[in-house]
Protein backbone atom coordinates (compact mmCIF):
# COMPACT_ATOMS: atom_id res chain seq x y z
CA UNK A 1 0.00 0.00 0.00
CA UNK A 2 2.52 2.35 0.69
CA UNK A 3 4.80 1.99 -2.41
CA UNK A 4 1.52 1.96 -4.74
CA UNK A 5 1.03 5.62 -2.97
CA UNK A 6 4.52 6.81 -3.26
CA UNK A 7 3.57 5.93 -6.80
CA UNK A 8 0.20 7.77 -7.16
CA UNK A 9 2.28 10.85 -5.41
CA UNK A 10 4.71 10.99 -8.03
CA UNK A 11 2.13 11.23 -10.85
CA UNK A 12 0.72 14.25 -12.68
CA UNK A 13 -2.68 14.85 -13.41
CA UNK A 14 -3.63 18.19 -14.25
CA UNK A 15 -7.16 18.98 -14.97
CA UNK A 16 -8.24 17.68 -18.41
CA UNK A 17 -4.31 16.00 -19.07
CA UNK A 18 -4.86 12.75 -17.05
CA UNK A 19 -3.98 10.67 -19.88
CA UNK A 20 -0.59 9.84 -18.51
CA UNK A 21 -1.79 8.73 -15.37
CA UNK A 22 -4.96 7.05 -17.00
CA UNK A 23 -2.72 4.95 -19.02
CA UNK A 24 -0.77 4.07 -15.81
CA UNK A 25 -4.00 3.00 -14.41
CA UNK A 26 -4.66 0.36 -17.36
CA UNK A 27 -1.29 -0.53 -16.85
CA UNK A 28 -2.44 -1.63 -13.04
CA UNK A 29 -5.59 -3.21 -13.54
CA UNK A 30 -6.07 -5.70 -15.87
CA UNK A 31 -9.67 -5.64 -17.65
CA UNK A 32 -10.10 -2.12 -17.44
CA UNK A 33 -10.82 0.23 -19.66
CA UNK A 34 -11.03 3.73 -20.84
CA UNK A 35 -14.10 5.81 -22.20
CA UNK A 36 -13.79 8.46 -24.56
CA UNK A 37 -14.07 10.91 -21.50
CA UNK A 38 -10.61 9.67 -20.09
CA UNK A 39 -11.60 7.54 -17.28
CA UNK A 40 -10.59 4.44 -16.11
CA UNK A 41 -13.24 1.77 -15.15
CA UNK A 42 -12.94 -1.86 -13.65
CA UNK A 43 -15.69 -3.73 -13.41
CA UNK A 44 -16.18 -6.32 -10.67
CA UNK A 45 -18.67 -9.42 -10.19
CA UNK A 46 -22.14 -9.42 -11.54
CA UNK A 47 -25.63 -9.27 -11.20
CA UNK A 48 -27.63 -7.12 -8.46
CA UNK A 49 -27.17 -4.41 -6.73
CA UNK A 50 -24.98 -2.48 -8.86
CA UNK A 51 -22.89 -0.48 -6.82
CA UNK A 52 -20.40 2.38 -7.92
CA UNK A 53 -16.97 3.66 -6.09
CA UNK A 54 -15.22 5.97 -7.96
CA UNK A 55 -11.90 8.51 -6.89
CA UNK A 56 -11.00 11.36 -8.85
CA UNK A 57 -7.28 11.40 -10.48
CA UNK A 58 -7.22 15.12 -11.51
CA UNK A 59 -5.14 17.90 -9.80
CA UNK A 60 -5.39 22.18 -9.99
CA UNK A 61 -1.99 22.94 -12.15
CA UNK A 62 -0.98 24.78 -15.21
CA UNK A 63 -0.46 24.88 -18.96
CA UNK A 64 1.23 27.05 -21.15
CA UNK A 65 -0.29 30.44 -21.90
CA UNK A 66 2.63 31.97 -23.90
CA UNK A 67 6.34 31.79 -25.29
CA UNK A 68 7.88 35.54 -24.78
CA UNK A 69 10.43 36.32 -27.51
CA UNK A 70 13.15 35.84 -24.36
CA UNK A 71 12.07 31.68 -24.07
CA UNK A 72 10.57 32.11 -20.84
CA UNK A 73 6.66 30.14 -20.51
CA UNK A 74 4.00 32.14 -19.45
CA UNK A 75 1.24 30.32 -16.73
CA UNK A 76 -2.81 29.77 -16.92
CA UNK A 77 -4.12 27.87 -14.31
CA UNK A 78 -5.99 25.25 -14.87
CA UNK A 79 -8.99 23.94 -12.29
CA UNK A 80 -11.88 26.00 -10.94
CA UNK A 81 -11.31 24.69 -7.02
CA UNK A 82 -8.41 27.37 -5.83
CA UNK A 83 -8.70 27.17 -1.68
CA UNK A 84 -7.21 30.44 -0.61
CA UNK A 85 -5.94 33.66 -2.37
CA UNK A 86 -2.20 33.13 -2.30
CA UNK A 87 -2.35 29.35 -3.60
CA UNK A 88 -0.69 30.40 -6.81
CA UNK A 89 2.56 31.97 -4.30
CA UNK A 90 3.57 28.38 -4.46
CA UNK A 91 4.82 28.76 -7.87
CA UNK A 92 7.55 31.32 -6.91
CA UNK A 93 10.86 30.12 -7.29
CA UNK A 94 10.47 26.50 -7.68
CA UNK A 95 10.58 23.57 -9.63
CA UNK A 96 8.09 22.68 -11.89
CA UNK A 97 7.64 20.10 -14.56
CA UNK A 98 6.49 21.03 -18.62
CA UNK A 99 4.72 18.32 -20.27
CA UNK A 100 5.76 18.56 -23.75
CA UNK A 101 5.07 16.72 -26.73
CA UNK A 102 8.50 15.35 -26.73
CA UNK A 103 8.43 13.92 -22.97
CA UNK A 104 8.83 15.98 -19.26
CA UNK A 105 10.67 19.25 -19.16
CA UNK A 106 12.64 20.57 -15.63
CA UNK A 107 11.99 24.24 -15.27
CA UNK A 108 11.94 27.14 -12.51
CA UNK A 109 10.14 29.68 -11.83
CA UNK A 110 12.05 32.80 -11.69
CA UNK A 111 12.36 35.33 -9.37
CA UNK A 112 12.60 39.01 -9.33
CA UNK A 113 15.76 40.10 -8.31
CA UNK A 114 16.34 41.50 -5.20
CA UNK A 115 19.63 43.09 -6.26
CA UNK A 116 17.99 45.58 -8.63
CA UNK A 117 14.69 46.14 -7.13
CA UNK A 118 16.23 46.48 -3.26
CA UNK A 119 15.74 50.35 -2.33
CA UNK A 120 13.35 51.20 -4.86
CA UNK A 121 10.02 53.78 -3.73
CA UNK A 122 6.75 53.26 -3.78
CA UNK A 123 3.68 51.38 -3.46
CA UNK A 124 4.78 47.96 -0.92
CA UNK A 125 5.05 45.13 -3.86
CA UNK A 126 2.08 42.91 -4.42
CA UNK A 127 1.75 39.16 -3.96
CA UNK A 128 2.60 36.76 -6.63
CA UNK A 129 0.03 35.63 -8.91
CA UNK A 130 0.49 33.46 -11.36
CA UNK A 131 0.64 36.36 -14.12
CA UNK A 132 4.01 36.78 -12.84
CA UNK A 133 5.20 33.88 -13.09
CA UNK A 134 7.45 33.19 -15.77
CA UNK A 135 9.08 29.76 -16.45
CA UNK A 136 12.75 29.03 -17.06
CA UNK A 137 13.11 25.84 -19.18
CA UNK A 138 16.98 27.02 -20.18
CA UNK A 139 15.63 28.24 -23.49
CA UNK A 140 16.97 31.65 -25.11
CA UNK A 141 14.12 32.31 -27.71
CA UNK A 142 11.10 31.07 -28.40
CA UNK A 143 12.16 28.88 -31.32
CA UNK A 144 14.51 26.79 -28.88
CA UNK A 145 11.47 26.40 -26.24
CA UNK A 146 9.96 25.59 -29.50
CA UNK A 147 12.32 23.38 -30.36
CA UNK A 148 11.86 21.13 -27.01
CA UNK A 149 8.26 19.93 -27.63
CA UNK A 150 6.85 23.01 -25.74
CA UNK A 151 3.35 24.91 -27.21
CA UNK A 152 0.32 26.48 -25.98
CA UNK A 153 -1.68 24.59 -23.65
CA UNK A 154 1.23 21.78 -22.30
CA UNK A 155 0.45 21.56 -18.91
CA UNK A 156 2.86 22.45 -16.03
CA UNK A 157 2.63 21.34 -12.32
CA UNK A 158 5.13 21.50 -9.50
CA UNK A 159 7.94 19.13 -9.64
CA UNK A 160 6.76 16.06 -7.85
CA UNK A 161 8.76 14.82 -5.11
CA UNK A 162 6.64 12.76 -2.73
CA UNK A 163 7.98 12.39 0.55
CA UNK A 164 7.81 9.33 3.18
CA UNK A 165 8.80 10.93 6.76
CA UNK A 166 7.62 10.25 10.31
CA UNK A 167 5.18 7.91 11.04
CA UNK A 168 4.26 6.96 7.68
CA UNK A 169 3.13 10.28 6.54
CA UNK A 170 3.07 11.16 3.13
CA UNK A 171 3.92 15.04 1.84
CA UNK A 172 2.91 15.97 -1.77
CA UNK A 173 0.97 18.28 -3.70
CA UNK A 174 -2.77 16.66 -3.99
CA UNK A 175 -1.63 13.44 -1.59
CA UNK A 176 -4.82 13.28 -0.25
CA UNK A 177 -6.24 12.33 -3.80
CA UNK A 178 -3.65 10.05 -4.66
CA UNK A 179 -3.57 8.08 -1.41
CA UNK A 180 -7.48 8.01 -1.94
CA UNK A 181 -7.00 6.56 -5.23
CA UNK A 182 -3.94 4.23 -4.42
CA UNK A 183 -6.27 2.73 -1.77
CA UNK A 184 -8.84 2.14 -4.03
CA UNK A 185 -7.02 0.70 -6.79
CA UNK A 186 -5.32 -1.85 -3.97
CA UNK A 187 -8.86 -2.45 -2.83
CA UNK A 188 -9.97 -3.31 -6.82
CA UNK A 189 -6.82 -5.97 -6.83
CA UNK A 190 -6.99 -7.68 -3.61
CA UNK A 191 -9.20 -9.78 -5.17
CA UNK A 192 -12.56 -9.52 -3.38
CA UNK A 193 -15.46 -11.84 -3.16
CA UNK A 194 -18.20 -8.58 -4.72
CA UNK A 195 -21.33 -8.78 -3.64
CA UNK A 196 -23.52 -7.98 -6.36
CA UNK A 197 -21.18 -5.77 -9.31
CA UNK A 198 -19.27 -3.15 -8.10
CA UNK A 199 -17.88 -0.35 -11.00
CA UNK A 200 -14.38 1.01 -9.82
CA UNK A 201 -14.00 4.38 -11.61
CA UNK A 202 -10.94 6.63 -11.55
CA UNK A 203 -12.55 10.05 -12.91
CA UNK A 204 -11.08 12.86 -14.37
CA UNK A 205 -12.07 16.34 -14.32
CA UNK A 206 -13.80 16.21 -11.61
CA UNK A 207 -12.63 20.65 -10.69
CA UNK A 208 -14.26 21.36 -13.61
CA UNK A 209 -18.03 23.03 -12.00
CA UNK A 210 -19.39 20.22 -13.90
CA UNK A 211 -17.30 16.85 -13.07
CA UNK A 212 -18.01 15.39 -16.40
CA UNK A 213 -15.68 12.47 -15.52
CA UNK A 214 -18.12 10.93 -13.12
CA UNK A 215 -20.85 12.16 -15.35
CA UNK A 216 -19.77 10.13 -17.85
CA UNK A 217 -19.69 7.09 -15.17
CA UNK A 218 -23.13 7.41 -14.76
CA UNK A 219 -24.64 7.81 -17.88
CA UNK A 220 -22.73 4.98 -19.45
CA UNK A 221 -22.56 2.47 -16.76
CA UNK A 222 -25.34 3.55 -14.38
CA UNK A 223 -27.92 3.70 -13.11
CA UNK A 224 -26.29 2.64 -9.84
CA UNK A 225 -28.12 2.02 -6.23
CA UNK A 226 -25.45 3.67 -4.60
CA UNK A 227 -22.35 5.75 -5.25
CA UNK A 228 -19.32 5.69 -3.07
CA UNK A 229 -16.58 8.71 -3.04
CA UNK A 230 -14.24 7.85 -0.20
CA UNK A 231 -11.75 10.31 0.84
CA UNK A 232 -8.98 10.86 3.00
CA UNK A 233 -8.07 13.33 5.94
CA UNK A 234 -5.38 15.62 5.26
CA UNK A 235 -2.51 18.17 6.91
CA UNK A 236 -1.85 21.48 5.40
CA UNK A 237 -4.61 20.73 2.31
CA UNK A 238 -3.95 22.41 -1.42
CA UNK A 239 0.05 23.17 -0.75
CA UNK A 240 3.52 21.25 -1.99
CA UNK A 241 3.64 19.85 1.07
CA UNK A 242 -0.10 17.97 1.40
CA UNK A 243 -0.13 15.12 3.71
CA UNK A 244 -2.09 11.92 4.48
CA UNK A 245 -1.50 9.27 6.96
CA UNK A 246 -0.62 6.16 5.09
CA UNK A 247 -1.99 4.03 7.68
CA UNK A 248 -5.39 5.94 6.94
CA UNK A 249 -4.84 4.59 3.28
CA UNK A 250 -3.73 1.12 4.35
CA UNK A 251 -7.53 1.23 6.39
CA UNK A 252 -9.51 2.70 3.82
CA UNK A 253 -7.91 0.14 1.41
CA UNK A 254 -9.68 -2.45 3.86
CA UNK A 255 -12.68 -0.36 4.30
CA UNK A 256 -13.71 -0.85 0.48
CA UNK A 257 -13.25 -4.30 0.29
CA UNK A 258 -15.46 -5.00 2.99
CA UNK A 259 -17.87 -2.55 1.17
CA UNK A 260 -17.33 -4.75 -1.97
CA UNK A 261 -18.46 -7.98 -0.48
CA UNK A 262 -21.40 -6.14 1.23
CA UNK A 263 -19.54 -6.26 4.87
């Protein structure tokens, strides 16, 4: 349980670009499958009631907004959930990840330097937003950010480095959602005797105001007599350093399979 968390914690799923991780998914469960939506479904036993579970894979990130003449990536975020006013001050000076069209990109966000601006008048300086943030992927002009698979519309998250520490505590950005899902995918392949058929659905875009992933679920695989969203309880929600209990995971992860076989 815990490695298949560390996993889920070192994916990306950005809001509408969950193919990756969808395809990671398939990868994981044999005899599922994907609908033209994007997500993942494993269906288990058969017959009466027909039960649902589903977790959603997708993340609040970035994509590409612009190339300035300079090479540097302009940021739109991506996700209508933001939980406080200064969630996009995460961005400022640190690593983030481009996801190109010829594989993942290591970039930074810059800073502004404090060696010409120090001692400057007037109005106290704003906070960051993300319209200042501009991304340093070691290109010099546009045609050599060009050049490394990067256009409009790649997304861009913080750099994913999932951390174990403590007492089996897991810190990274969205680790509540990934736990969630890791213990429901180790749930969906511990075998379990289903009562009834029980429809395992990964969704995506669920921060979209209209969650058309699990939409989707439910028009093409419903009706259902009862839909389960589990969740887990998290530290310091929406920031890089997000963290779950992984022995929550490791009991939620028990939880559903006694809810598969009607325990």
């Amino acid at each position: 349980m815990d490695a298949l968390a560390l996993r889920f914690a070192s994916m990306t799923a950005v809001t509408g670009y969950e193919q990756a991780m969808g395809d990671s998914l398939l990868a994981l469960l044999p005899g599922g499958t994907r609908d033209r939506q994007g997500d993942v479904t494993l269906v288990l036993g058969h017959g009466a009631p027909r039960r649902l579970v589903a977790c959603a894979l997708d993340e609040v990130g970035y994509v590409v907004g612009g190339i300035t003449d300079a090479g540097y990536l302009t940021l739109r975020r991506v996700g209508a959930r933001v939980a406080y006013p200064l969630f996009d001050q995460q961005l400022e000076g640190q690593r983030v990840t481009v996801f190109g069209a010829r594989g993942a990109l290591p970039g930074v966000v810059a800073v502004r330097s404090v060696h010409l601006t120090r001692g400057r008048g007037g109005a106290p300086e704003a906070p960051f937003t993300v319209d200042n943030a501009y991304v340093d992927v070691g290109a010099t002009t546009r045609a050599e950010a060009e050049a490394l698979g990067i256009a409009l519309l790649a997304p861009v998250s913080l750099a994913k480095r999932p951390v174990v520490y403590g007492d089996r505590l897991l810190a990274a950005p969205a680790a509540g959602r990934r736990a969630t899902c890791a213990a429901l995918a180790a749930a969906a392949t511990a075998q379990p005797h289903v009562r009834g058929t029980v429809v395992v659905a990964f969704t995506v875009q669920s921060l979209y105001t209209s969650n058309a992933g699990l939409g989707a679920v439910k028009a093409l695989q419903g009706p259902f007599a009862e839909i389960k969203q589990p969740s887990l309880p998290t530290r310091y929600p929406d920031t890089a350093i997000e963290t779950v209990a992984l022995t929550d995971a490791a009991a939620l992860a028990r939880q559903l399979v006694a809810w598969m076989e009607g325990r």
